[in-house]
C-alpha atoms as a PDB file:
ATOM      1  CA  UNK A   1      97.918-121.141-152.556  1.00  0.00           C
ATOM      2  CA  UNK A   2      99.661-123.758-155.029  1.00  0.00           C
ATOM      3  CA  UNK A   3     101.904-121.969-157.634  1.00  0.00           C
ATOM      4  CA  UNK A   4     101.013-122.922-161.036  1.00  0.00           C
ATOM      5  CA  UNK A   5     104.510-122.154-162.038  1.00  0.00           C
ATOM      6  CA  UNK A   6     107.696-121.556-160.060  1.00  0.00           C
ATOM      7  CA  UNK A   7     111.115-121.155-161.733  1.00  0.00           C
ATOM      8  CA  UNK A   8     114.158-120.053-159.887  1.00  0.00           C
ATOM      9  CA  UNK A   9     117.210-119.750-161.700  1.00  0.00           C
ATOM     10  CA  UNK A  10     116.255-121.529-164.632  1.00  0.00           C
ATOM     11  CA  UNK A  11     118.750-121.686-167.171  1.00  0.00           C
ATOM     12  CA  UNK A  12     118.712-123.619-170.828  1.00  0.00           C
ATOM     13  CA  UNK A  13     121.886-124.154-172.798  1.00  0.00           C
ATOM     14  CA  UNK A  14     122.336-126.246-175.835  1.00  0.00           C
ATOM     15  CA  UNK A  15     124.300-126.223-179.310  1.00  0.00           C
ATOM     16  CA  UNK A  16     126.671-123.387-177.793  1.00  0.00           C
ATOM     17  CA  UNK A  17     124.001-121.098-177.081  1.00  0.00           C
ATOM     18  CA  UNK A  18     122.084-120.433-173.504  1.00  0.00           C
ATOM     19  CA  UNK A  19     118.764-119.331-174.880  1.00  0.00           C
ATOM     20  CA  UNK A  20     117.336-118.716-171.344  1.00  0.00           C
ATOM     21  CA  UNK A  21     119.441-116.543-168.644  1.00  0.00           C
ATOM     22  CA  UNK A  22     118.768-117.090-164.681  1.00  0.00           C
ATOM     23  CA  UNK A  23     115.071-116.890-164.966  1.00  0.00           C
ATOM     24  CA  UNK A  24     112.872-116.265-161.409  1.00  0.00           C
ATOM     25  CA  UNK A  25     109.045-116.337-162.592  1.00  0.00           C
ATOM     26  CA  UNK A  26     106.425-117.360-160.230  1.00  0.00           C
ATOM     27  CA  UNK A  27     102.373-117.710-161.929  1.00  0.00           C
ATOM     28  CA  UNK A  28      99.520-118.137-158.912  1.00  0.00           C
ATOM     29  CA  UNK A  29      96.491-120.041-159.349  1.00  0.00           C
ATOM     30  CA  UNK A  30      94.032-118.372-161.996  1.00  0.00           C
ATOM     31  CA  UNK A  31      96.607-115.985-162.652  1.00  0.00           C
ATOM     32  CA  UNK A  32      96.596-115.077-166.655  1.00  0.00           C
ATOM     33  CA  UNK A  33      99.804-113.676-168.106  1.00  0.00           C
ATOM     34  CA  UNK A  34     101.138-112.195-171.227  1.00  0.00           C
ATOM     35  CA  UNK A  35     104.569-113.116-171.921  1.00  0.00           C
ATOM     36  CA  UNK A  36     105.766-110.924-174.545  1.00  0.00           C
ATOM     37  CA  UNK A  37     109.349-110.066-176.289  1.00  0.00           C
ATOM     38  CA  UNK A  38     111.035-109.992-179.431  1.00  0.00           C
ATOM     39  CA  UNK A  39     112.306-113.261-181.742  1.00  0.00           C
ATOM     40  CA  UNK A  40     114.622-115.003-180.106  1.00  0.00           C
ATOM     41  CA  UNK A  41     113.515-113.403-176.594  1.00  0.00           C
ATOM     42  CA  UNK A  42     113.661-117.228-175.011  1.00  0.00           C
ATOM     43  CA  UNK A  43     109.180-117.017-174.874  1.00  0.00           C
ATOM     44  CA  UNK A  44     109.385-120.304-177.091  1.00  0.00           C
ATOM     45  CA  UNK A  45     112.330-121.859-175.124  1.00  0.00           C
ATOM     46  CA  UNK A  46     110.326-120.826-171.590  1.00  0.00           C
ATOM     47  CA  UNK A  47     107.012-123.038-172.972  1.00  0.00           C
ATOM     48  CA  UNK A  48     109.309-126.137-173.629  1.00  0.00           C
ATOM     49  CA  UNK A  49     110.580-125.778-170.036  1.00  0.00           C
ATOM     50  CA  UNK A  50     106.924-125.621-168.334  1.00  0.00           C
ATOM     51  CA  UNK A  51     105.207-128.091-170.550  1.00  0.00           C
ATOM     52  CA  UNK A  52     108.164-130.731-169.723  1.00  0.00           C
ATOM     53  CA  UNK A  53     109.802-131.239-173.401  1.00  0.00           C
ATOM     54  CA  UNK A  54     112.495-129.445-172.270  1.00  0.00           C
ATOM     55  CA  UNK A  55     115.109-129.838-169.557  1.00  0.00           C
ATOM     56  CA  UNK A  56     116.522-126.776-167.687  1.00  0.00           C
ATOM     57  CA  UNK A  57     120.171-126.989-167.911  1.00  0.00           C
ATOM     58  CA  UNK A  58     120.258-124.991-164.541  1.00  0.00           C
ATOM     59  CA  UNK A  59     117.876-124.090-161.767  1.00  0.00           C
ATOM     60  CA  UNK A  60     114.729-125.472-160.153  1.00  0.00           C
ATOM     61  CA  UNK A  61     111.429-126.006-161.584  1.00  0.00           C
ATOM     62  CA  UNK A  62     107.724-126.917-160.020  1.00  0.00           C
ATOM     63  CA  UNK A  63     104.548-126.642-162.262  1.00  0.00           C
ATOM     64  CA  UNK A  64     101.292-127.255-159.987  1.00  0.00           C
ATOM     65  CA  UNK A  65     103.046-128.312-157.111  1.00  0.00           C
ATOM     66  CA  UNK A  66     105.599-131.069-159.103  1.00  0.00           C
ATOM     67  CA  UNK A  67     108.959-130.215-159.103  1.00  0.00           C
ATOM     68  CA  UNK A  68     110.984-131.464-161.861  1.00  0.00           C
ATOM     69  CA  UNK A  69     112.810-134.101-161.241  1.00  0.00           C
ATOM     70  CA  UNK A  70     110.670-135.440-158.854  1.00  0.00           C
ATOM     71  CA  UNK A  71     107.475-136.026-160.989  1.00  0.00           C
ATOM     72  CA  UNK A  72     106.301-138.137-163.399  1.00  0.00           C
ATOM     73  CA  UNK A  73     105.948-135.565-166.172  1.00  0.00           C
ATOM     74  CA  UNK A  74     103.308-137.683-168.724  1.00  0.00           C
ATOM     75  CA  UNK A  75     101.096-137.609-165.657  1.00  0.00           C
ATOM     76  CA  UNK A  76     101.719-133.168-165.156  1.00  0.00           C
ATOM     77  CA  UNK A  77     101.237-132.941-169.028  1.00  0.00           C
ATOM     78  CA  UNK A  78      97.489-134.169-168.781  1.00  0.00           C
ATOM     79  CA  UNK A  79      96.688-131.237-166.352  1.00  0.00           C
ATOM     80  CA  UNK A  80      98.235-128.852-169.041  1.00  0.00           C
ATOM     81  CA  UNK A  81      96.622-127.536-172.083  1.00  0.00           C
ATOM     82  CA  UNK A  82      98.326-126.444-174.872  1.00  0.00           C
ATOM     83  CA  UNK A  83      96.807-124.181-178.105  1.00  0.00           C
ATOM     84  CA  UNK A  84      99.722-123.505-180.945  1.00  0.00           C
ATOM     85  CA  UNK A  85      99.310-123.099-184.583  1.00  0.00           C
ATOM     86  CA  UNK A  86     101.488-125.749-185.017  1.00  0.00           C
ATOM     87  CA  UNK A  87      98.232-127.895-184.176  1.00  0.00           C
ATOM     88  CA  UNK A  88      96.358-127.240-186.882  1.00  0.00           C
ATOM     89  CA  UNK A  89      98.274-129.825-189.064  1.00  0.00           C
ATOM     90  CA  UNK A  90      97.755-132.877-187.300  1.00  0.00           C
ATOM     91  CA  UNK A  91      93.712-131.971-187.323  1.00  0.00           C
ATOM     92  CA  UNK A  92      91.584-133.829-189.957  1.00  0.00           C
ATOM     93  CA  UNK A  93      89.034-131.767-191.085  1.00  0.00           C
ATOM     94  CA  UNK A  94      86.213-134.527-191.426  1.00  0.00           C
ATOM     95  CA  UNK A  95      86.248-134.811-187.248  1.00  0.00           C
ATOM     96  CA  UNK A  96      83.629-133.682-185.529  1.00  0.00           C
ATOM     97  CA  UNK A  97      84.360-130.590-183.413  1.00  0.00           C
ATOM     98  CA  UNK A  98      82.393-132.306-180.209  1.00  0.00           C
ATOM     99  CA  UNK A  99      84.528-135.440-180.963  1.00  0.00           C
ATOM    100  CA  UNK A 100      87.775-132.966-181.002  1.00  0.00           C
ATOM    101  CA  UNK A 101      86.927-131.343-177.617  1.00  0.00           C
ATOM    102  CA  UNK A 102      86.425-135.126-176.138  1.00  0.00           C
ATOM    103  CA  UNK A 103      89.739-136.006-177.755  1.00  0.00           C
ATOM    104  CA  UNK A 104      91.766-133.709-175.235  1.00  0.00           C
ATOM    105  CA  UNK A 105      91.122-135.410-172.083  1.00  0.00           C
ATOM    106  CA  UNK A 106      93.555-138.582-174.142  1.00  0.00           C
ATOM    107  CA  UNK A 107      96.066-136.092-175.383  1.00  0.00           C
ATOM    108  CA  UNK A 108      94.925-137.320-178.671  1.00  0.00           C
ATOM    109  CA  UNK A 109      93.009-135.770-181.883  1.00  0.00           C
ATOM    110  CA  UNK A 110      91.240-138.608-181.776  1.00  0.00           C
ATOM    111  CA  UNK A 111      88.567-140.503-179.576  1.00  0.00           C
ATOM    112  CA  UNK A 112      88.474-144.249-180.781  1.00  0.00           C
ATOM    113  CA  UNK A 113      85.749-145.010-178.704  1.00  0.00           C
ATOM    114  CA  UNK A 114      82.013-144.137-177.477  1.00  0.00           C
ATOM    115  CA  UNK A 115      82.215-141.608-175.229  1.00  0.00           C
ATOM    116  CA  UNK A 116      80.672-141.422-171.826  1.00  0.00           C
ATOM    117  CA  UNK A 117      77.519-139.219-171.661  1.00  0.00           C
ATOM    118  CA  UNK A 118      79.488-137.592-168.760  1.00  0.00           C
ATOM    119  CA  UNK A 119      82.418-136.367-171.540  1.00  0.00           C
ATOM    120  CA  UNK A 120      80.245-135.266-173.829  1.00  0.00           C
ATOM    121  CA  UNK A 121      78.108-132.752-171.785  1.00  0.00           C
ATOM    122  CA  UNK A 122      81.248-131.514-170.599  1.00  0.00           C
ATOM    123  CA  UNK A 123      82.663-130.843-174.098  1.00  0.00           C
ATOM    124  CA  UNK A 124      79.301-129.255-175.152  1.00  0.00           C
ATOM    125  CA  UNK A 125      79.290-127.149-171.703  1.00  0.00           C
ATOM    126  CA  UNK A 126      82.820-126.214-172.515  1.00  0.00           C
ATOM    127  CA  UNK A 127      81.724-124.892-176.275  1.00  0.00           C
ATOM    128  CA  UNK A 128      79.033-122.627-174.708  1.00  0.00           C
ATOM    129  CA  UNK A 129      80.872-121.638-172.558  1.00  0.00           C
ATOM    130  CA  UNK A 130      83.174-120.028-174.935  1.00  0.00           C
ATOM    131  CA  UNK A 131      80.728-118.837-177.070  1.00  0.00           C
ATOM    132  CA  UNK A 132      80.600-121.333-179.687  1.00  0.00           C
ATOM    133  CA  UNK A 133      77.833-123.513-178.680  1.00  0.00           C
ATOM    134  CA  UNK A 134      76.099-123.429-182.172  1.00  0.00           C
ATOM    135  CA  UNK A 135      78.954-125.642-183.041  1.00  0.00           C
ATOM    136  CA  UNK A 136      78.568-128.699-181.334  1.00  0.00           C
ATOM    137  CA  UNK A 137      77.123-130.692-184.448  1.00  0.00           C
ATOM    138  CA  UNK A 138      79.863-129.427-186.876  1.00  0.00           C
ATOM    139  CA  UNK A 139      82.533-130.731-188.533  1.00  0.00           C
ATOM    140  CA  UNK A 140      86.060-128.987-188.094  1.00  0.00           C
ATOM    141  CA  UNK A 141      86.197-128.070-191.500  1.00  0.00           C
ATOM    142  CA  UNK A 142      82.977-126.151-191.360  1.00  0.00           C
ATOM    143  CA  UNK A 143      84.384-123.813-189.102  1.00  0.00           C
ATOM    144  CA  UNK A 144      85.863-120.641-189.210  1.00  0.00           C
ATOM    145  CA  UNK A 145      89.699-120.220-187.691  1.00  0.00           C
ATOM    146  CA  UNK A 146      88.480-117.804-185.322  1.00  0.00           C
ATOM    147  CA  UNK A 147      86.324-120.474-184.432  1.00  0.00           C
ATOM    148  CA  UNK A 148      88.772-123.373-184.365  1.00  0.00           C
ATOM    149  CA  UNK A 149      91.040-121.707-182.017  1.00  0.00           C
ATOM    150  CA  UNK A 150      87.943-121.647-179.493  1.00  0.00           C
ATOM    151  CA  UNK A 151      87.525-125.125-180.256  1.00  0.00           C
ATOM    152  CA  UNK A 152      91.113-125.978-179.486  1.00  0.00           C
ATOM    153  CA  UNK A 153      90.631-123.808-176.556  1.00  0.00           C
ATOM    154  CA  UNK A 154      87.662-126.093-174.858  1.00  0.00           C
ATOM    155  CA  UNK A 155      89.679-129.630-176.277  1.00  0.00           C
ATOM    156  CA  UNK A 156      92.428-128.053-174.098  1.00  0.00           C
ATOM    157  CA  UNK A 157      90.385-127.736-170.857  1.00  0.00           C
ATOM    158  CA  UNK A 158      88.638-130.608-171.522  1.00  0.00           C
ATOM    159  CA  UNK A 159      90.769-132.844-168.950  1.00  0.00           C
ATOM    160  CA  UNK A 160      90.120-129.874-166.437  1.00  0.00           C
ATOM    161  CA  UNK A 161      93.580-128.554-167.042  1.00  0.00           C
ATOM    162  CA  UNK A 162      95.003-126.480-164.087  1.00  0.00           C
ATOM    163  CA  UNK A 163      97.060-124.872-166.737  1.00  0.00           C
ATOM    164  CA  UNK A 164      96.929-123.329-170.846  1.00  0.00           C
ATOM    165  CA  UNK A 165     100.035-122.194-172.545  1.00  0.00           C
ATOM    166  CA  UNK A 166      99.123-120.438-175.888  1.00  0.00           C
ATOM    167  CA  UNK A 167     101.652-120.551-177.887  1.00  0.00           C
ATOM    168  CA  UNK A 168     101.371-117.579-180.194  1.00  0.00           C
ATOM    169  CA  UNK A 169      98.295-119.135-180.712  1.00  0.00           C
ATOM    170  CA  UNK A 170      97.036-115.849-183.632  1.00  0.00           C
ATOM    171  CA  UNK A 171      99.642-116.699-185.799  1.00  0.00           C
ATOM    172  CA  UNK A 172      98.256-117.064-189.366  1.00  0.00           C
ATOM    173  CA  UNK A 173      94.237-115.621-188.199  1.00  0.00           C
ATOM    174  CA  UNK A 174      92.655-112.564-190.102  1.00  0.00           C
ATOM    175  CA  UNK A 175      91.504-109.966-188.074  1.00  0.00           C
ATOM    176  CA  UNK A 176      88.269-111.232-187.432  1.00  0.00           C
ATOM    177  CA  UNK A 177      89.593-114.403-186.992  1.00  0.00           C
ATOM    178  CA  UNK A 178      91.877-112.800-184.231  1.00  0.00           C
ATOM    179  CA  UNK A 179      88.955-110.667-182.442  1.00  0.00           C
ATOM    180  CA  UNK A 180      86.865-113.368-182.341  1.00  0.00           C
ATOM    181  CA  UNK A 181      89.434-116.289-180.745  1.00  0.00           C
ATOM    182  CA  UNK A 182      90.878-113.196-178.475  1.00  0.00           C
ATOM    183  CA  UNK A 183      86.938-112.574-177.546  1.00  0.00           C
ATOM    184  CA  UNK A 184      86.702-116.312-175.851  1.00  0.00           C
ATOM    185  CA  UNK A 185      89.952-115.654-174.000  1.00  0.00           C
ATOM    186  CA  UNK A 186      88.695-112.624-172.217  1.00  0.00           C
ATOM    187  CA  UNK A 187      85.744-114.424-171.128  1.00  0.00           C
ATOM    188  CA  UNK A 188      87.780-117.403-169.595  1.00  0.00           C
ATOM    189  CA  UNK A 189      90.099-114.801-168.002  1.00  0.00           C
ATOM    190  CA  UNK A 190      87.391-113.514-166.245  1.00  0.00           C
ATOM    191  CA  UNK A 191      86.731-116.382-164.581  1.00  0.00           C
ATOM    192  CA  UNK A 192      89.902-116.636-163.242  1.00  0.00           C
ATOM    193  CA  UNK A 193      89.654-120.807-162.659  1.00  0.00           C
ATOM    194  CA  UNK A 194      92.658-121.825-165.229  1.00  0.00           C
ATOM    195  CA  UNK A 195      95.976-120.072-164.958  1.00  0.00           C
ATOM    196  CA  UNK A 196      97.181-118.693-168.342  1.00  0.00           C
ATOM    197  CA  UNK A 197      99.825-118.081-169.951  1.00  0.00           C
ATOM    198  CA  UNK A 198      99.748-116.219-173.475  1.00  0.00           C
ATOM    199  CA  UNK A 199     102.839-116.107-175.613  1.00  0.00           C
ATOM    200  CA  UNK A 200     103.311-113.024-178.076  1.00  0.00           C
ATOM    201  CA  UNK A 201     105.858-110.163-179.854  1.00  0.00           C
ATOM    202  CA  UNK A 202     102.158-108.075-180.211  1.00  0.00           C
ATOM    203  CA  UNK A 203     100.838-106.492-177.547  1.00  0.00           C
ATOM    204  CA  UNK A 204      97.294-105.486-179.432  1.00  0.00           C
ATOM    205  CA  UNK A 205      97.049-109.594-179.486  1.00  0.00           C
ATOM    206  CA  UNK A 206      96.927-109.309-175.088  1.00  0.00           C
ATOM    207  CA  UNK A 207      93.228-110.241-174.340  1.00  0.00           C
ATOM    208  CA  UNK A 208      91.042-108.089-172.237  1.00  0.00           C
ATOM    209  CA  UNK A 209      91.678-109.279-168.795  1.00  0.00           C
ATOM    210  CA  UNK A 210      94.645-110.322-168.224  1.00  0.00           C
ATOM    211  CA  UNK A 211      96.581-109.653-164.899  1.00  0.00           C
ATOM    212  CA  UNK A 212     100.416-110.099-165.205  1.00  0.00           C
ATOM    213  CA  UNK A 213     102.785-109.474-167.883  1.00  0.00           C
ATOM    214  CA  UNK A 214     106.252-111.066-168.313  1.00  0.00           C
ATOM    215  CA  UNK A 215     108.677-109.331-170.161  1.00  0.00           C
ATOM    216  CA  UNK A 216     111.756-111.303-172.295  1.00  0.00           C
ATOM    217  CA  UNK A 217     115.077-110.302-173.486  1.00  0.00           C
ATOM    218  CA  UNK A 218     117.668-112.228-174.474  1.00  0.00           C
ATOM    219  CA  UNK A 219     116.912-114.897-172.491  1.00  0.00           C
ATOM    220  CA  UNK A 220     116.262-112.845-169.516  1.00  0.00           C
ATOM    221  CA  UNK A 221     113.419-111.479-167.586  1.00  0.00           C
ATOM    222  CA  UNK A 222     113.270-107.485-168.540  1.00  0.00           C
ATOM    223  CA  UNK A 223     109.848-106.876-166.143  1.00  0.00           C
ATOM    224  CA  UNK A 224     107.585-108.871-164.642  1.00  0.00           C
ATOM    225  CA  UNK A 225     104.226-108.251-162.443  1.00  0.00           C
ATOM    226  CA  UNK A 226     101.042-106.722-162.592  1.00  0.00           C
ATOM    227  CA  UNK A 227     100.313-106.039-166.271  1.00  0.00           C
ATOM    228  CA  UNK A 228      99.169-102.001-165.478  1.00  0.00           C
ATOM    229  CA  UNK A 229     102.577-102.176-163.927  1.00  0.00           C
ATOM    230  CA  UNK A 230     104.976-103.520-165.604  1.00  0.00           C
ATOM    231  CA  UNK A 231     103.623-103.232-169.653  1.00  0.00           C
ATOM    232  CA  UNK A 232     104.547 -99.201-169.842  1.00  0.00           C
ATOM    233  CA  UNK A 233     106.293 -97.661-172.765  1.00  0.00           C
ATOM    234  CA  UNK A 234     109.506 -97.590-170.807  1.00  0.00           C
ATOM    235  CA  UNK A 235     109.998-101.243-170.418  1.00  0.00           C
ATOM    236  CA  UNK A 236     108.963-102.002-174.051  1.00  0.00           C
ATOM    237  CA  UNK A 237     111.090 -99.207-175.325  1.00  0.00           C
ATOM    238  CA  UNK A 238     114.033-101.400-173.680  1.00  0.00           C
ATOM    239  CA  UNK A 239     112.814-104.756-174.606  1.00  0.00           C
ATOM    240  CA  UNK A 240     112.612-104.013-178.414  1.00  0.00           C
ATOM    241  CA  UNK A 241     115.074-101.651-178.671  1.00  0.00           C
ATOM    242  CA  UNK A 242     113.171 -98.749-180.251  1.00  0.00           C
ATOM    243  CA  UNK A 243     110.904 -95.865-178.884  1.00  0.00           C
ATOM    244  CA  UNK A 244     107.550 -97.435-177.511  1.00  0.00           C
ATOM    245  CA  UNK A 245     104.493 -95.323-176.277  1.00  0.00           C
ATOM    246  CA  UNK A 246     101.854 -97.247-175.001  1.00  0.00           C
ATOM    247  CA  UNK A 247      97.771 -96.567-175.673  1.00  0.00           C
ATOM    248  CA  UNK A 248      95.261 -98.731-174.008  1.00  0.00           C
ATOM    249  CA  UNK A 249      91.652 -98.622-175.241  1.00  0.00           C
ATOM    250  CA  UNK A 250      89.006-100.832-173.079  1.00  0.00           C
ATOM    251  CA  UNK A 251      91.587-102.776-171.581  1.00  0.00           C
ATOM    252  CA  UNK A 252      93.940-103.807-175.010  1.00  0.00           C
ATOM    253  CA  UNK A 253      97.334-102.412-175.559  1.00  0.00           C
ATOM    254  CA  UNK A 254      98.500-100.884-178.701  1.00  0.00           C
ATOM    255  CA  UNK A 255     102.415 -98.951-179.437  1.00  0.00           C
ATOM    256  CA  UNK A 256     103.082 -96.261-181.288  1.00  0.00           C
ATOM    257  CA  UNK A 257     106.788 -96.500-182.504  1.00  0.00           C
ATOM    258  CA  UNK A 258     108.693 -93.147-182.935  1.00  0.00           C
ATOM    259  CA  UNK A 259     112.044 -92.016-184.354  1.00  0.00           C
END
């Protein structure tokens, strides 16, 4: 089976400081994982490595099958989809969400041309598919930021990524904003086609579904493996520094902190 990611060893150093620390990870195809840790943990540092805007200062990298180094990494970053708040900005509100979806087979926000009738059932099968069929014939501003984030999800798919790296990707939603986006995730977990990898310091924001959990500290990997496994109230407890129990209630994770 082709690794979606493989790192072995993978340091990054710059400016006097080596924000990531011998890291071995290893993500199989379909595999979802929650990568979680505190600020400054290396999770943001680990995302610039895999999506290629980053080089490691040490170790070996291959992301579906290319090892760095060896790859043309334009070409790896259109099987990748990425969903980050930091998105939102470049997004004009007056674009049509089915235009939007369309847009991320280009890497673009933008398609400046007709599109195929082939590209645009796939962007409206991708919207159902997430649950937000109903809006195909909006405009971005019309929706919701629950409902953008689902958007953003199928625009990121759209150029049948192998891959999605969400990037803290509830930063800034209400809570129905949250349940909602975190709703769509669970259903394309289930599916288990794309592998995922979902970047947080919350684990309440870890979507029904997922399999694996990595665990940061310092730049270094604290736990990693099956999520029943290795997200306990032990490892937490270490990773943050303070006394973690852990509740799970139909398959979401919430800590109780103690004195």
């Amino acid at each position: 089976m082709e690794c979606a990611i493989r790192l072995k060893g993978v340091f990054l150093e710059y400016s006097g400081t080596t924000a990531l620390r011998g890291v071995d990870w290893v993500v199989g195809e379909g595999e979802s994982w929650a990568v979680i840790g505190p600020n400054g943990a290396g999770k943001t540092s680990l995302m610039s490595i895999i999506d290629g805007y980053a080089w490691p200062s040490r170790g070996d990298v291959e992301i579906l099958g290319n090892r760095f180094g060896e790859t043309d990494l334009r070409e790896l970053r259109t099987r990748i989809g990425m969903v980050s708040a930091y998105l939102e900005g470049w997004i004009p509100g007056d674009e049509k969400v089915l235009d939007l979806v369309m847009s991320g087979k280009y890497g673009s926000t933008r398609i400046w041309r007709k599109a195929p009738p082939g590209e645009v059932r796939r962007a409206a099968s991708l919207l159902q598919s997430l649950g937000c069929g109903d809006q195909v014939r909006k405009m971005v501003k019309e929706l919701s930021q629950g409902e953008r984030q689902k958007v953003m999800i199928a625009r990121a798919l759209m150029a049948n990524a192998a891959l999605l790296l969400l990037d803290e990707p509830c930063e800034g939603l209400d809570l129905g904003a949250r349940e909602q986006f975190l709703d769509g995730l669970t259903l394309l977990a289930g599916r288990g086609r794309t592998a995922m990898v979902y970047v947080t310091h919350r684990t309440d924001e870890i979507p029904s579904g997922f399999t694996h959990a990595l665990l940061l500290k310092s730049g270094k990997v604290l736990a990693s493996g099956p999520i029943e496994e290795t997200l306990t109230g032990r490892n937490l407890s270490s990773c943050y520094g303070v006394n973690v129990r852990l509740k799970t209630v139909n398959g979401r994770y919430y800590t109780i902190v103690s004195g």
